[in-house]
C-alpha atoms as a PDB file:
ATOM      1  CA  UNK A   1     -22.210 127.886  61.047  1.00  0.00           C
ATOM      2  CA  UNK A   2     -20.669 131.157  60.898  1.00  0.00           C
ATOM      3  CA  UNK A   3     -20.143 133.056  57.914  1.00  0.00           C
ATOM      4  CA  UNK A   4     -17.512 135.850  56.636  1.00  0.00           C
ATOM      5  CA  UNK A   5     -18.027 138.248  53.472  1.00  0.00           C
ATOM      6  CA  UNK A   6     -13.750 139.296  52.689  1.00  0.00           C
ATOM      7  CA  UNK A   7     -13.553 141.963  50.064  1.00  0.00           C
ATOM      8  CA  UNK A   8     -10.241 141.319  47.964  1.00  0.00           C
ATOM      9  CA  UNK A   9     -10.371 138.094  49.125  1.00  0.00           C
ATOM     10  CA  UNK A  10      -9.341 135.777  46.129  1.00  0.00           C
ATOM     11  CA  UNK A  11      -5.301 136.559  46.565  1.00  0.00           C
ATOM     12  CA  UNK A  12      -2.916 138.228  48.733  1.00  0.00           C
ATOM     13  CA  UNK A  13      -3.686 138.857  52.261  1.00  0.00           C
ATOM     14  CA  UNK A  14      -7.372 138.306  51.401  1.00  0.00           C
ATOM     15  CA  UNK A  15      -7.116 134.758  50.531  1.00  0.00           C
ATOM     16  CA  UNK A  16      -4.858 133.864  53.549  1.00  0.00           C
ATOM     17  CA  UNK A  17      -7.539 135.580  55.878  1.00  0.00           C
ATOM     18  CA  UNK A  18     -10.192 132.619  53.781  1.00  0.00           C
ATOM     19  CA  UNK A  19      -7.870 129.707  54.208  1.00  0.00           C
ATOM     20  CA  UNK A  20      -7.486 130.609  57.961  1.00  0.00           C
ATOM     21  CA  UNK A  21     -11.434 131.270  58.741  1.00  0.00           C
ATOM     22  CA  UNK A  22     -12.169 128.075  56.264  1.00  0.00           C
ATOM     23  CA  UNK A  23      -9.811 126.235  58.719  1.00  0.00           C
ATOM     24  CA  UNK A  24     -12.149 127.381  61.206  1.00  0.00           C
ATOM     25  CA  UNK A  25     -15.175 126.291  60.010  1.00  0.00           C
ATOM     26  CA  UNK A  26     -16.518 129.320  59.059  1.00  0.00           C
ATOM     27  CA  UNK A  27     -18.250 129.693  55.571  1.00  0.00           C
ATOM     28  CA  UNK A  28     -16.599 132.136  54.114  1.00  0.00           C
ATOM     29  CA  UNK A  29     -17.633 134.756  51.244  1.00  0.00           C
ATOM     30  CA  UNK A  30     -14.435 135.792  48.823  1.00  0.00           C
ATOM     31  CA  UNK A  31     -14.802 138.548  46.433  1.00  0.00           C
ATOM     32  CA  UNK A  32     -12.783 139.648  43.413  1.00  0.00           C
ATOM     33  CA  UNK A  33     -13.252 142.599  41.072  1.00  0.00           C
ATOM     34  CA  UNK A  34     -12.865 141.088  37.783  1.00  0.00           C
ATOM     35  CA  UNK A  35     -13.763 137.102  36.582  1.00  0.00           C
ATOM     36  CA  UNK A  36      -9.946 137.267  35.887  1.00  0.00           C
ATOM     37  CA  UNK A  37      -9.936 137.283  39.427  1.00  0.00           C
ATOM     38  CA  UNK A  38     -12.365 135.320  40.528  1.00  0.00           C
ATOM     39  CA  UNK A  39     -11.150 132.908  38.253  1.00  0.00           C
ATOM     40  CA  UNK A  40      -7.632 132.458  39.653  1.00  0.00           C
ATOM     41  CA  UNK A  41      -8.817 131.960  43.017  1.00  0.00           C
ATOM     42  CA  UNK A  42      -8.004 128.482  44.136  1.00  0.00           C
ATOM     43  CA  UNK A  43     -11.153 126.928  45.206  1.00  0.00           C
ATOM     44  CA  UNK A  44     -12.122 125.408  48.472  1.00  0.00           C
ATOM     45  CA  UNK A  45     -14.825 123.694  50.247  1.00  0.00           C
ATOM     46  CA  UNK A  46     -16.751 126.580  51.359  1.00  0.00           C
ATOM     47  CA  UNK A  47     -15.422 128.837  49.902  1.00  0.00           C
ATOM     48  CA  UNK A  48     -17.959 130.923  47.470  1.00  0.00           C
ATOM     49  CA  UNK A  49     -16.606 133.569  45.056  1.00  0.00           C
ATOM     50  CA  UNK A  50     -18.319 136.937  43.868  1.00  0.00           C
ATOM     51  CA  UNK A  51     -17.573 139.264  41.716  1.00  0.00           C
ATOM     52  CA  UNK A  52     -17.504 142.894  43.681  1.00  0.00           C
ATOM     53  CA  UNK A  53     -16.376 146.886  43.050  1.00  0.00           C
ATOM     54  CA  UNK A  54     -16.388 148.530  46.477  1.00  0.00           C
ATOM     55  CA  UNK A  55     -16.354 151.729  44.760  1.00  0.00           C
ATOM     56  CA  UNK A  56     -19.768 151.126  43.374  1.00  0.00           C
ATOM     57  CA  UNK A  57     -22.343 151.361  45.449  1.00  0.00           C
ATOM     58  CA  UNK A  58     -24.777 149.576  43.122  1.00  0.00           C
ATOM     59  CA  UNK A  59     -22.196 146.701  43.263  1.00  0.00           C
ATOM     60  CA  UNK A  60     -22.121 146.630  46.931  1.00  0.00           C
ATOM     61  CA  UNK A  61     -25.564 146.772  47.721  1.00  0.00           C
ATOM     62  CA  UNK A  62     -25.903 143.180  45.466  1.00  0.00           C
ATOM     63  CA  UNK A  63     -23.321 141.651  46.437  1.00  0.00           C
ATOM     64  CA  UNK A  64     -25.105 142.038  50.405  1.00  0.00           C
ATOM     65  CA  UNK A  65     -28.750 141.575  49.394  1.00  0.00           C
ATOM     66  CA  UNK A  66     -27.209 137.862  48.326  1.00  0.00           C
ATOM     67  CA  UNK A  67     -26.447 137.213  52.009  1.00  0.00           C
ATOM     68  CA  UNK A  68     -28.897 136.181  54.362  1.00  0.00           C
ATOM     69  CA  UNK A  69     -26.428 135.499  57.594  1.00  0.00           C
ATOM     70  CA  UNK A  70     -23.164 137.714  58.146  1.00  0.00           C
ATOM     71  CA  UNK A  71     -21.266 137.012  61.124  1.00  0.00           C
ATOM     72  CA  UNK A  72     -18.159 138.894  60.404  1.00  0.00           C
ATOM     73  CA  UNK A  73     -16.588 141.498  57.461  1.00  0.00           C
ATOM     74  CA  UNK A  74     -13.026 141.446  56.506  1.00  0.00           C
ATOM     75  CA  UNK A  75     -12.064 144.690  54.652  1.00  0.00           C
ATOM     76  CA  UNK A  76      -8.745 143.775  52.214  1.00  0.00           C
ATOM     77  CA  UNK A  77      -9.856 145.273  48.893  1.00  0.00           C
ATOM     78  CA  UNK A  78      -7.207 147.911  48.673  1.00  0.00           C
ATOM     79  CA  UNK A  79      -5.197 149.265  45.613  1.00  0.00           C
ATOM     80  CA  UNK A  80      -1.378 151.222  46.008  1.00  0.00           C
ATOM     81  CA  UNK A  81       0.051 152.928  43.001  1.00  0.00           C
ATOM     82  CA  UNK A  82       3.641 153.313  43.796  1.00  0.00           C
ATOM     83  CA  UNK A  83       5.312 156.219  42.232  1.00  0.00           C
ATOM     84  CA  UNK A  84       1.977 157.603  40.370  1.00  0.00           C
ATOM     85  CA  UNK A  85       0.128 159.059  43.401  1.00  0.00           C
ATOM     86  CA  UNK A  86       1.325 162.879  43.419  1.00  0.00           C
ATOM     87  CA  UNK A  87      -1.293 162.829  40.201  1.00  0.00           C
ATOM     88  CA  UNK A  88      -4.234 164.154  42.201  1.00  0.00           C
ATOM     89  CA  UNK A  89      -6.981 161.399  39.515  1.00  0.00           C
ATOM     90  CA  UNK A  90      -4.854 158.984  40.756  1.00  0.00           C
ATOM     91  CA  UNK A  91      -4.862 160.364  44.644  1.00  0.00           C
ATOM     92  CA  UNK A  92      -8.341 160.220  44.333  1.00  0.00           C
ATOM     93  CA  UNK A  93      -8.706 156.514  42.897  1.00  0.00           C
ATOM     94  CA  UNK A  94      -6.725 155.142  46.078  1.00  0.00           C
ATOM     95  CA  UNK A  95      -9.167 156.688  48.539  1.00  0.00           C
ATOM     96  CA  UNK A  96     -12.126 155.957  46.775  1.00  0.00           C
ATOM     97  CA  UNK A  97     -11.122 152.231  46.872  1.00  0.00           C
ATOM     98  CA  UNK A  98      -9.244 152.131  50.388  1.00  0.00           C
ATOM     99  CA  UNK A  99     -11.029 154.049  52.369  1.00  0.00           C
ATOM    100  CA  UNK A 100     -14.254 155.054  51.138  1.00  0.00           C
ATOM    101  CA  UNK A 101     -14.526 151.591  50.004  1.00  0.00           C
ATOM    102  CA  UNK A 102     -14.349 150.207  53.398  1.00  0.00           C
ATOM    103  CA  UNK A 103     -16.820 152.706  54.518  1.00  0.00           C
ATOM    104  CA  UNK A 104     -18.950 151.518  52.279  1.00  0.00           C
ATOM    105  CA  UNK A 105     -18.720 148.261  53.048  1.00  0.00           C
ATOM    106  CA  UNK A 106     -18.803 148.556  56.708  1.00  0.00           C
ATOM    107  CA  UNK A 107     -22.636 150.366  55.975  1.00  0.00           C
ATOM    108  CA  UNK A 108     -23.985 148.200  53.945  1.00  0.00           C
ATOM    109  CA  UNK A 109     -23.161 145.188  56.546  1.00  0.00           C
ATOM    110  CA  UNK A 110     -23.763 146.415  59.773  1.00  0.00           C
ATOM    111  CA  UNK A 111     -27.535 145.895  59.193  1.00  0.00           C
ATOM    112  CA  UNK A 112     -27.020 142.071  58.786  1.00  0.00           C
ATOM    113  CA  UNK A 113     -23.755 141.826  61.502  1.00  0.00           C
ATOM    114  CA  UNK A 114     -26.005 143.680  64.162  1.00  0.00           C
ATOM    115  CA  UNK A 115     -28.755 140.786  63.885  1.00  0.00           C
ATOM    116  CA  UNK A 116     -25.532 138.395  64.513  1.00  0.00           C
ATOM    117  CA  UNK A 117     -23.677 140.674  67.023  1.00  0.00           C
ATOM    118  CA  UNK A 118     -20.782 140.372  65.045  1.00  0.00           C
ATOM    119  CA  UNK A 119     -17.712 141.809  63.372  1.00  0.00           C
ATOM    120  CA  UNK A 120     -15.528 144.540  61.351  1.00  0.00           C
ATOM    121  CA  UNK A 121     -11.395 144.003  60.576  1.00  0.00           C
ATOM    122  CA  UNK A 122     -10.393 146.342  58.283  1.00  0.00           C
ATOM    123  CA  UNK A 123      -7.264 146.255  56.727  1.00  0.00           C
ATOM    124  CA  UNK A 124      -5.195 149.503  57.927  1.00  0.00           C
ATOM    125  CA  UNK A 125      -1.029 149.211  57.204  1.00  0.00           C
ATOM    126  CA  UNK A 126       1.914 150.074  59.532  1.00  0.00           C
ATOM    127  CA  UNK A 127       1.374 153.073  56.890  1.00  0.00           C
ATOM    128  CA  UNK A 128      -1.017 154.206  58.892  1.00  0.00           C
ATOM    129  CA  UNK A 129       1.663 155.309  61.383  1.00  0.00           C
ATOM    130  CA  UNK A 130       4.588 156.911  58.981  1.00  0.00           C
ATOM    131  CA  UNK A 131       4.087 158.300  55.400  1.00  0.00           C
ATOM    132  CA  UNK A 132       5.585 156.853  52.060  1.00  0.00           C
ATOM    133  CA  UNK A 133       7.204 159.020  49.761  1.00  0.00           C
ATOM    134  CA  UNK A 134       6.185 157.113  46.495  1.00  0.00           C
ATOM    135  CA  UNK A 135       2.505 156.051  47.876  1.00  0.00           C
ATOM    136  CA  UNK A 136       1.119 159.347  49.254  1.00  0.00           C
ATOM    137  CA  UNK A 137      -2.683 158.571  48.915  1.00  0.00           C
ATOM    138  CA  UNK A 138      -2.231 154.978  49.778  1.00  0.00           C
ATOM    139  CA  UNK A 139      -0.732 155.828  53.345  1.00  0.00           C
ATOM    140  CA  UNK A 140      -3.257 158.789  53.479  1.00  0.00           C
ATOM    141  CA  UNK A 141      -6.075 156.151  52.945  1.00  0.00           C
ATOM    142  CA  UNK A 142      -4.966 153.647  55.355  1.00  0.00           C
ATOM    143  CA  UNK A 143      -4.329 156.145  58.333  1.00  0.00           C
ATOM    144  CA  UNK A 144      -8.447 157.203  57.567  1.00  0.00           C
ATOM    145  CA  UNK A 145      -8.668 153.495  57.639  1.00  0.00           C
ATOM    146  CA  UNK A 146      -6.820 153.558  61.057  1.00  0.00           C
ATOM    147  CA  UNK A 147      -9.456 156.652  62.017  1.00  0.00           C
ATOM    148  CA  UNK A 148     -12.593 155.205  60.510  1.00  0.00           C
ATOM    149  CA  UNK A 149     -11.982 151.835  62.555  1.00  0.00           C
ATOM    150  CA  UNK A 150     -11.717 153.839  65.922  1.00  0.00           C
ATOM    151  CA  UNK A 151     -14.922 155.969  64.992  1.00  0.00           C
ATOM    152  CA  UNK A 152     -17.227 153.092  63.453  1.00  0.00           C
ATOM    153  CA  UNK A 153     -16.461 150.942  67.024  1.00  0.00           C
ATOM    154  CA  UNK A 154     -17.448 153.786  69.066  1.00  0.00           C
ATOM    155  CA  UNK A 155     -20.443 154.079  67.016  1.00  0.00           C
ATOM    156  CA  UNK A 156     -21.788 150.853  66.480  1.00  0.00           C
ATOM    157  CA  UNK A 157     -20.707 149.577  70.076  1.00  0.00           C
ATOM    158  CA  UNK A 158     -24.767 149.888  71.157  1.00  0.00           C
ATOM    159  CA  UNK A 159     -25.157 147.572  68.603  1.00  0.00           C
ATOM    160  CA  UNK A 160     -23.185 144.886  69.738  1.00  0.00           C
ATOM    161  CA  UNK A 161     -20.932 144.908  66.694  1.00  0.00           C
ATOM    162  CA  UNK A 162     -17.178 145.182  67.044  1.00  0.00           C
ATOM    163  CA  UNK A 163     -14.509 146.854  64.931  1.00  0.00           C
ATOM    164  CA  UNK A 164     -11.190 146.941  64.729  1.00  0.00           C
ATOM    165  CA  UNK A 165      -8.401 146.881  61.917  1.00  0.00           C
ATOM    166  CA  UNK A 166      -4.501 145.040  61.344  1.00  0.00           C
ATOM    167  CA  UNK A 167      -2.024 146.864  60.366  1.00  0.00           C
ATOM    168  CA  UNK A 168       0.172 144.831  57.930  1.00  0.00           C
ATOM    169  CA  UNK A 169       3.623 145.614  57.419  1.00  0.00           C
ATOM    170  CA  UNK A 170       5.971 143.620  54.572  1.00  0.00           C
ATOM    171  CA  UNK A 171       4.137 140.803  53.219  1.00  0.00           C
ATOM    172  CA  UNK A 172       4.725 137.943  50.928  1.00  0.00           C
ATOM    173  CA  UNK A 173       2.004 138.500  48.080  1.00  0.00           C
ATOM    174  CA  UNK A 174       1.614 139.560  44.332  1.00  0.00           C
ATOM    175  CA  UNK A 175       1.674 143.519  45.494  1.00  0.00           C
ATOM    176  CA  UNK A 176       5.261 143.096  47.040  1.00  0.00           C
ATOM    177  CA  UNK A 177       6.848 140.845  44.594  1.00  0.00           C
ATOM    178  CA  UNK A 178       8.832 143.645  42.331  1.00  0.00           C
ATOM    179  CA  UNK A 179      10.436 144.858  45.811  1.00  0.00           C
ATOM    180  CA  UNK A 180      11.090 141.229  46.859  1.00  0.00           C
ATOM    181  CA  UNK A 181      12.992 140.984  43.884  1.00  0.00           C
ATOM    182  CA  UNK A 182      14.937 144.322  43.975  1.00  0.00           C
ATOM    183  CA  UNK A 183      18.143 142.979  46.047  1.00  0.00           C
ATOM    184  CA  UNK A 184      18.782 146.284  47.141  1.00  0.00           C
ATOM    185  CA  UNK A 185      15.437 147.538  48.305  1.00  0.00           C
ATOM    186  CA  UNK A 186      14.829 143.756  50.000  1.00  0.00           C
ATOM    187  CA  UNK A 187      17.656 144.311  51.775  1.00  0.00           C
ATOM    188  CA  UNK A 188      16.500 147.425  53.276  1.00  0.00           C
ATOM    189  CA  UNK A 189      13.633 146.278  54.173  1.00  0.00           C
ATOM    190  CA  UNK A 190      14.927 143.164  55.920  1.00  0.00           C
ATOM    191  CA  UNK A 191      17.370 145.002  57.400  1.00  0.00           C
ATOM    192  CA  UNK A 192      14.724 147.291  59.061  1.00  0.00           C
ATOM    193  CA  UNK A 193      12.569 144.552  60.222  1.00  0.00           C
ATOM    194  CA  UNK A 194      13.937 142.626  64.065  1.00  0.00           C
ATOM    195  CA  UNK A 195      12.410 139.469  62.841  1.00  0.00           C
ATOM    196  CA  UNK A 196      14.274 139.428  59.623  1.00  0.00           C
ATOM    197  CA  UNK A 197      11.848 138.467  56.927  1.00  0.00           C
ATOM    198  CA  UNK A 198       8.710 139.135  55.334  1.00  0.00           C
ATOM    199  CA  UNK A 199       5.550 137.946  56.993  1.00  0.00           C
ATOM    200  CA  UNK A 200       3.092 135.143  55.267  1.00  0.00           C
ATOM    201  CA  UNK A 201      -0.618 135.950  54.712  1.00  0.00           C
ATOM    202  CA  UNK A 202      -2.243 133.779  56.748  1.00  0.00           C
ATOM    203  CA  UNK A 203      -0.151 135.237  59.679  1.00  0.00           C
ATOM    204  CA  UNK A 204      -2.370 138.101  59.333  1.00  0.00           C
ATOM    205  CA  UNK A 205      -5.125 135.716  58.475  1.00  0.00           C
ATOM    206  CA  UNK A 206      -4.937 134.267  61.934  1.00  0.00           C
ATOM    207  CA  UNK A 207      -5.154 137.815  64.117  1.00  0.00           C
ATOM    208  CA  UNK A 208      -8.204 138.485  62.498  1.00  0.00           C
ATOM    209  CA  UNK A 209     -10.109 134.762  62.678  1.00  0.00           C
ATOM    210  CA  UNK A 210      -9.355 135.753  66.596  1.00  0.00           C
ATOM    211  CA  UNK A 211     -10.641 139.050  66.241  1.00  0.00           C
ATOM    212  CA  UNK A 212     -13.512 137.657  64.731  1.00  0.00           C
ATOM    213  CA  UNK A 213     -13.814 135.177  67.353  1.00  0.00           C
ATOM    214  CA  UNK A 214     -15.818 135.382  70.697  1.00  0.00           C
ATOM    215  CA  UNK A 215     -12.409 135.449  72.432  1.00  0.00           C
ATOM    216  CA  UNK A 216     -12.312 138.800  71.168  1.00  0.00           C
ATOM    217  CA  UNK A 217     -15.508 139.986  73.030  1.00  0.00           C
ATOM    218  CA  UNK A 218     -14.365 142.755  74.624  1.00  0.00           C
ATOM    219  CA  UNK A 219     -11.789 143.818  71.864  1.00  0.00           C
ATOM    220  CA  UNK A 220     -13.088 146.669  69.583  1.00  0.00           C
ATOM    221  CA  UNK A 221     -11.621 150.006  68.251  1.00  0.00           C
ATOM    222  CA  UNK A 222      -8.181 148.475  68.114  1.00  0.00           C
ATOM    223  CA  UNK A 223      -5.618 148.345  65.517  1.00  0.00           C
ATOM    224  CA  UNK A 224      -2.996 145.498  65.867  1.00  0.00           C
ATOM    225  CA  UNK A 225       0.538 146.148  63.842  1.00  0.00           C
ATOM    226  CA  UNK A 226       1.704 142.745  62.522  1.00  0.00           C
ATOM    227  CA  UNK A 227       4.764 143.794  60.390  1.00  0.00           C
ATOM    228  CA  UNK A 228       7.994 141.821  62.393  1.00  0.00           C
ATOM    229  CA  UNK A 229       8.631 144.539  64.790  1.00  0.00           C
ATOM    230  CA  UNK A 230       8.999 146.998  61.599  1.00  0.00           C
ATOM    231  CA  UNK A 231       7.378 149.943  63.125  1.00  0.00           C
ATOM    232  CA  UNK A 232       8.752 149.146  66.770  1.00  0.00           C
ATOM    233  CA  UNK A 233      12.208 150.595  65.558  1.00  0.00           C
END
């Protein structure tokens, strides 16, 4: 049986990619980085939950050495800061988690996913293609995302592991839910987007189960929008 370690896994677009992959029949690895996390994640039949700070690499490194099989790494452990990231601490904070975070990750596993053959997604954003006035570092962090994805598949591509990244654009979780409820700002954003509403979790959840997926062989050093045509326009 396969298994899948998914940082930030325990809500949002994390926990959609789990319900997808545990649909699947993979085992799959959540992580949260607090036990108030970990202890709202709705539990599932294979499903196992560990407490994790990508920004730590003590953290990291113990969270992995628990893991004796690793057949594919989903990045979505990510932090925005609307409005507060012209404050260069702050700056700082959202690349440390976003990007370096993922970079972090993606070392540390790559030992265990080469033994496997398997598999990076990281999470990039349709950020990764326009700025955001109000979230600076966070679109800064995912186009390194974008960047680091590209650079790790060319690398690692000897090794028989593949990497590539989604892009998300407007989704339904707990990060978007002030803007949901802003009529004015939901309207904008609905208005920009062809298909006319906000996208569901484990619509992202199922790009990367097939990017984890054998079907995928030859697929690495991609990055796939899935935002409802946002970006197209």
């Amino acid at each position: 049986m396969k298994t899948a370690l998914v940082t930030g896994g325990t809500s949002g677009i994390g926990f959609g990619v789990c319900e997808v992959l545990l649909g699947q029949g993979w085992q799959v690895i959540a992580t949260g980085l607090s036990d108030t996390e970990i202890a709202k994640c709705p539990k599932r039949p294979g499903l196992t939950v560990l407490r994790l700070d990508v920004t730590d690499d003590l953290s990291v490194s113990n969270c992995v050495a628990e893991i004796d099989r690793l057949d594919g790494l989903v990045n979505c452990a990510g932090v925005l800061m609307r409005g507060k990231e012209y404050d260069l601490e702050v700056f700082r904070t959202v690349l440390e988690v976003n990007l370096v975070g993922t970079m972090r990750m993606c070392l540390a596993a790559q030992p265990l996913l080469k033994e496997t053959s398997g598999a990076i997604v990281n999470t990039a954003s349709m950020l990764s293609y326009f700025g955001g006035a109000l979230v600076p570092a966070y679109a800064a962090s995912k186009g390194g995302v974008a960047q680091l994805t590209k650079s790790l598949a060319a690398g690692w591509a000897e090794d028989g592991v593949r990497v590539n990244a989604v892009a998300p654009g407007w989704i339904d979780t707990g990060m978007t839910e002030t803007l949901q409820a802003d009529a004015a700002r939901n309207g904008a954003i609905l208005a920009r987007t062809p298909m006319g509403r906000w996208g569901q979790p484990g619509e992202i959840g199922e790009l990367v189960a097939w990017l984890l997926s054998d079907k995928a062989g030859f697929v690495t050093g991609s990055i796939y929008p899935v935002d409802g045509g946002y970006s197209a326009v």
